[in-house]
Structure formats: C-alpha cells, structure tokens
Protein backbone atom coordinates (compact mmCIF):
# COMPACT_ATOMS: atom_id res chain seq x y z
CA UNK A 1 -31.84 7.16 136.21
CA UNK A 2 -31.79 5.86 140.03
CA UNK A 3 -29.79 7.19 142.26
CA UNK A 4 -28.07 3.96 143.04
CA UNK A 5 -26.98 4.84 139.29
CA UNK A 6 -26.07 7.76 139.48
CA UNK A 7 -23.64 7.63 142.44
CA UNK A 8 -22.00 4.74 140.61
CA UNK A 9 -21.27 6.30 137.70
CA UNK A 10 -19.63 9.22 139.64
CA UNK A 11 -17.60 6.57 141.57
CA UNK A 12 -16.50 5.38 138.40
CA UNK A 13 -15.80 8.55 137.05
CA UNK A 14 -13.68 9.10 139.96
CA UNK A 15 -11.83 6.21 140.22
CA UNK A 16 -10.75 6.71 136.56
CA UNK A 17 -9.91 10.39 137.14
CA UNK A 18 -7.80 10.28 139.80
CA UNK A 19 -5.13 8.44 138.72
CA UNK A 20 -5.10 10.44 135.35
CA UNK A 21 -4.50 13.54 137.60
CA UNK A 22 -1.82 11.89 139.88
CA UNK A 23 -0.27 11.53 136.54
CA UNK A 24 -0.68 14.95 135.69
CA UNK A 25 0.95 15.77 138.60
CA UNK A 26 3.80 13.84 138.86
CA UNK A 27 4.58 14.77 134.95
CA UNK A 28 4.57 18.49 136.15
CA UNK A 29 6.99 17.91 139.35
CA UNK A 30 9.21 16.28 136.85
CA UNK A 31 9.29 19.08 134.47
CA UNK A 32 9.72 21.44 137.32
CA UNK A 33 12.62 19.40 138.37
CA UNK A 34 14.44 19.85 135.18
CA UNK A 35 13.77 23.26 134.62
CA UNK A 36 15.16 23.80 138.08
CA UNK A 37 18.15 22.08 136.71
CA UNK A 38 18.57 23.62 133.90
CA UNK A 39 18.84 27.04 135.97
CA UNK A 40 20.91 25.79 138.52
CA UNK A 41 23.35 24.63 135.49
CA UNK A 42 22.89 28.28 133.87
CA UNK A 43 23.66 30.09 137.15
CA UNK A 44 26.78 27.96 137.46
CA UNK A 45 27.58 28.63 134.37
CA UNK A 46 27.48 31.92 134.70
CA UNK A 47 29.10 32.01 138.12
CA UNK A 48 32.41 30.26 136.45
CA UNK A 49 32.26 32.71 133.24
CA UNK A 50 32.31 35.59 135.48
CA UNK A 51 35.29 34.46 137.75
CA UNK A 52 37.00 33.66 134.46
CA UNK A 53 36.46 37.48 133.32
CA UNK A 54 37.66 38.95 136.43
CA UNK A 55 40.60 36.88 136.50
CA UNK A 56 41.34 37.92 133.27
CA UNK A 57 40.86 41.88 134.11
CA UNK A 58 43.16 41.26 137.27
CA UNK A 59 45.77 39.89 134.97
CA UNK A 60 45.19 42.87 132.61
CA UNK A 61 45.61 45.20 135.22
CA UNK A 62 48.82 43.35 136.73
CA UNK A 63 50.63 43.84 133.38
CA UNK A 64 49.36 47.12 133.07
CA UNK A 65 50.10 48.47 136.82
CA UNK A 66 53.69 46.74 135.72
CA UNK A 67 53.95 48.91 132.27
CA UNK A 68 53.99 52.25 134.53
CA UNK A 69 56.54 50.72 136.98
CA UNK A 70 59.00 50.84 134.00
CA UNK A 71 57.79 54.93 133.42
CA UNK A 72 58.72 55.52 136.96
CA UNK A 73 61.88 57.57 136.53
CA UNK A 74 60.25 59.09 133.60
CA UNK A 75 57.55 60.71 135.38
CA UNK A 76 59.97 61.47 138.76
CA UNK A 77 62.47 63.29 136.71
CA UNK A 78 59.21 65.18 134.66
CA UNK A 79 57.09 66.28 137.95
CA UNK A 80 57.70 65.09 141.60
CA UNK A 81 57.20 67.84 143.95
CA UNK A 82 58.22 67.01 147.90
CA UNK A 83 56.41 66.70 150.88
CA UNK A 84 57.48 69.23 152.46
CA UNK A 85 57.04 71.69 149.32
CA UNK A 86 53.21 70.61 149.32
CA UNK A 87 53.12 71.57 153.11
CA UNK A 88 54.02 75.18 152.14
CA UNK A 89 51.92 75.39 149.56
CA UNK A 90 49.05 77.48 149.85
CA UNK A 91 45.26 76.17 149.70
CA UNK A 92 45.14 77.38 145.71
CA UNK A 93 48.69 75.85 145.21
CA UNK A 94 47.68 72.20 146.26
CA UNK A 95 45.00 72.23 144.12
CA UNK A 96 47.43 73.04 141.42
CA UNK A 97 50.04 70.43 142.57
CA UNK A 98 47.13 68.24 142.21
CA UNK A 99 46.54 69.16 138.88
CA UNK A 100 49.99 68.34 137.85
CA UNK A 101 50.35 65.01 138.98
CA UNK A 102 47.39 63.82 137.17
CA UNK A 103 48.78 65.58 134.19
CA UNK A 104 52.12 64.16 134.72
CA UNK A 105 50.09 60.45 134.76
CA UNK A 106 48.84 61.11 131.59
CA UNK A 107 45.32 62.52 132.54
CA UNK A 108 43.33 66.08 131.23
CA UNK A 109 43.16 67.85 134.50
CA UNK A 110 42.17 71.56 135.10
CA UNK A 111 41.52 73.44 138.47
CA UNK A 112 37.76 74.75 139.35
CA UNK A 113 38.21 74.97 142.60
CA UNK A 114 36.78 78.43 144.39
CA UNK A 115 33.57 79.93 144.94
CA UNK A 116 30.53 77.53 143.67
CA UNK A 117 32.64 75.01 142.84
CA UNK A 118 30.33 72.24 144.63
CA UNK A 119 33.21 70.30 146.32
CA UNK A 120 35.11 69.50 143.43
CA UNK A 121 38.60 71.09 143.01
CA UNK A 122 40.56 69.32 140.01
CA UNK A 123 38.38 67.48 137.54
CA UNK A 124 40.26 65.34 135.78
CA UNK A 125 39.62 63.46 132.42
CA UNK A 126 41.54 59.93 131.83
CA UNK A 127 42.14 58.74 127.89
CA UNK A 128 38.83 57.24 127.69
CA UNK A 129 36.79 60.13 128.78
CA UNK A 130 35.80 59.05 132.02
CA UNK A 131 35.92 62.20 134.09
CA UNK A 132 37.47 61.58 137.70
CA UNK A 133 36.19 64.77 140.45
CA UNK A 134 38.74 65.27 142.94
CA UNK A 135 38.36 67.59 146.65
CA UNK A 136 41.81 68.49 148.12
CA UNK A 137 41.95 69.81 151.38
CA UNK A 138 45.30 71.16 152.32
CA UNK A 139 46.30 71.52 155.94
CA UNK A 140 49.13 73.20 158.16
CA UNK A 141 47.80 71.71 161.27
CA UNK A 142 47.46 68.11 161.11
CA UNK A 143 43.73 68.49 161.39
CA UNK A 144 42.09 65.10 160.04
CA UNK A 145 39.41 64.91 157.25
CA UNK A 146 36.09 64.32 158.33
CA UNK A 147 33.30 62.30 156.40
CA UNK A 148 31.52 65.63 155.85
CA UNK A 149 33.92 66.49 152.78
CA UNK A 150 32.99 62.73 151.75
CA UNK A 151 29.44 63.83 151.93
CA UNK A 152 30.19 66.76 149.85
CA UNK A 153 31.67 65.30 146.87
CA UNK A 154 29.45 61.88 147.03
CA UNK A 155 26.74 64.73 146.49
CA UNK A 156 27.94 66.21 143.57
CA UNK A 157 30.46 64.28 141.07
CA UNK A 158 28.34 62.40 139.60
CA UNK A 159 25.43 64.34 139.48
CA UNK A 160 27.40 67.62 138.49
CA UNK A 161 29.81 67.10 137.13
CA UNK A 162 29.04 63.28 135.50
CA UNK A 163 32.22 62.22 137.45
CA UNK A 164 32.37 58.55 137.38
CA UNK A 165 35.52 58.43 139.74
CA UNK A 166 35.49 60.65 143.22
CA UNK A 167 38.95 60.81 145.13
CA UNK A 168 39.65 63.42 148.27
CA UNK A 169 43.57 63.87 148.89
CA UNK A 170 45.39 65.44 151.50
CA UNK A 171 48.43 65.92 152.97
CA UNK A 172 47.09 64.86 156.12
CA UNK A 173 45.34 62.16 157.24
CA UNK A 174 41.35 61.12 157.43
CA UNK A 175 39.33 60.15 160.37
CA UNK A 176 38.10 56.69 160.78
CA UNK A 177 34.25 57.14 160.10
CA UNK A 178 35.38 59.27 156.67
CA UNK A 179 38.03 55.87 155.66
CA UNK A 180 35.29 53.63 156.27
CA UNK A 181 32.67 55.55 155.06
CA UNK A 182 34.65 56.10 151.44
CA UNK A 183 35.15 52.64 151.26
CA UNK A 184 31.24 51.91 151.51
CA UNK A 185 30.62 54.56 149.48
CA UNK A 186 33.61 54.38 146.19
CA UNK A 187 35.32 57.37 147.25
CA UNK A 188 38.70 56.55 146.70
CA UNK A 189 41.01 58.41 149.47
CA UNK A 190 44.38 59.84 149.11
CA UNK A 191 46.24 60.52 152.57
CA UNK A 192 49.73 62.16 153.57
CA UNK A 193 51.91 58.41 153.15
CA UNK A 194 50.04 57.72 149.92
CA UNK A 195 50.85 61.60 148.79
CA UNK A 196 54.45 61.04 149.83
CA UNK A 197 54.41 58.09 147.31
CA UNK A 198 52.10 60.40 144.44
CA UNK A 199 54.98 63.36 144.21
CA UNK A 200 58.06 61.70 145.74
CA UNK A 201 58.65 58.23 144.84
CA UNK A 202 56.63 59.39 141.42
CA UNK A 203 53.84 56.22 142.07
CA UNK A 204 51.09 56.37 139.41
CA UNK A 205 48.08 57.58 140.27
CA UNK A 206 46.17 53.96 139.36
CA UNK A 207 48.87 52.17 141.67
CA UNK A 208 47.62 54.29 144.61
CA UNK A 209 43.64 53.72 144.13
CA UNK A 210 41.75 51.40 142.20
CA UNK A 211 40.59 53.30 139.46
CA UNK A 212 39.25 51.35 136.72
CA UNK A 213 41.74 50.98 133.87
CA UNK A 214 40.57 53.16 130.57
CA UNK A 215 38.89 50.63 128.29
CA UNK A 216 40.82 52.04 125.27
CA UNK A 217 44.49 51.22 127.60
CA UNK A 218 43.11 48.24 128.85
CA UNK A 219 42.57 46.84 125.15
C-alpha cells in the first residue's frame, strides 16, 4: 500500500473518530451533570429532614423542661438547701449537697470523691443509664475556677468513668478562659447564680444545663 494510502486512510479514520468521541464526551458531562443533581437534591433533602428532627427534639424538650416547672414546689418543699448553708458547708459536705440535688431531680447519684478519685466527685446516673461525672469545688474565698479543673475532668469522665455528661459546680464563680473553654469543650458549668437557682428556687437540674433528655423520658 502507498503511502499516499496510507495517510488517507488514517485521515479518514480520524475524521470519523472524532466526532464519535466528542459524543462520548458530551454523553459523559451529561451524566455527570445529573448525578451531580441528584446529590445536590439528596443533600437538600437531607439538610430539610434534619432541621425537621431538631425542631421536633426542641419541641420535645420545651414540653418536657415545662413538665418539671409544674414539680417545682414538689422538689423545693423535698430538698432545697440555701446559699448560705452551702457556703458553710465543708469541702465533703458540698459534694454531698451535690449528691442530693441530683437525687432530688430524679437521678442515681453517689459520692466518690477523695483520694484517687480522678476529678470526679458525684457520679451520677439519669433513668436511661447515661452516667453524668460531676467535680465540685467548694470555696470560702471567692477564689474563681480555673480551666485546669476543666482539664481534669475532660481527662477522665469519659474515659474512666464512661461519663457521657461532665458538669463542674461551684458556689463561686469560673474564670473566663475555663467558661469559654467548657463551652468548646461540652463541659457543662454550674456557677454561684445558677447554684442559687439549683437549691433555692428548686430549678431542675436539665433547666440549668443542656443535658440531653433520657431517651426513655423523651419517648
């Protein structure tokens, strides 16, 4: 075959080829196109399903945050220690205050606070088993909590004690680093005003943090 030929026939071969393949191509973008769709549409989807849940567990939690309101005097006239009772108390005797008021909100609570106790005082247990590890540091001085006593319990509740809740309380108050540091972090943080509203005013524990509501309450 002559060259002449056989530059011809790869001309031709070519000429038929490429448009077969810009074909190929543009098929494929399309496809792409609607696949892309179809995910945006999914994620959208899914976006709108999960604002629709969470509205749904703020309105669960509304009613339920409502349902203690009506047990308020109950639980005043059953356990509501003053302020100025829990600023006598001794170290071992907040921790036991503590105890109570988590008991008196319906919650399992025993004290292990002392030596080796890892920087977890009360450990509580709510009616769905979750465990909640709480550090109370007392004070006669006004001293502020520092984010090292964060540090501490971040470090062990979970880990520990398979805590899935962490709170610190005290009848004083907590520095800013420690306040912003527990919000980054979960650790929920219980100061002298919120206290006051714990044992005086007889507030529920779940109206002063945001403690997930049992799943077996919630239902």
């Amino acid at each position: 075959m002559r060259i002449q030929d056989i530059s011809m026939a790869v001309t031709c071969g070519l000429a038929l080829a490429i448009p077969v393949e810009l074909v190929a191509q543009s098929w494929h973008k399309r496809q792409v196109k609607q696949y892309e769709q179809v995910i945006a549409e999914i994620k959208e989807e899914r976006r709108e399903m999960e604002l629709r849940i969470q509205g749904l567990r703020e309105e669960v939690r509304k009613m339920w945050l409502a349902g203690l309101e009506v047990n308020r005097h109950s639980r005043k006239h059953q356990y509501s220690p003053s302020i100025a009772q829990i600023d006598r108390a001794s170290p071992l005797d907040f921790e036991r205050i503590i105890r109570k008021l988590m008991e008196r909100d319906g919650l399992r609570a025993e004290v292990i606070g002392g030596r080796g106790d890892q920087a977890v005082d009360v450990l509580a247990v709510n009616v769905a088993g979750n465990k909640i590890a709480v550090q109370c540091k007392h004070t006669v001085t006004g001293r502020k909590v520092g984010s090292q006593v964060l540090y501490q319990i971040n470090g062990t509740a979970r880990d520990v004690y398979s805590a899935q809740e962490s709170i610190v309380v005290t009848n004083g108050a907590f520095t800013k680093d420690a306040a912003a540091w527990g919000m980054i972090h979960g650790i929920h943080l219980i100061d002298r005003a919120a206290l006051v509203k714990w044992s005086e005013k007889a507030d529920h524990l779940y109206q002063l943090v945001a403690l997930d509501i049992p799943t077996s309450v919630a239902s």
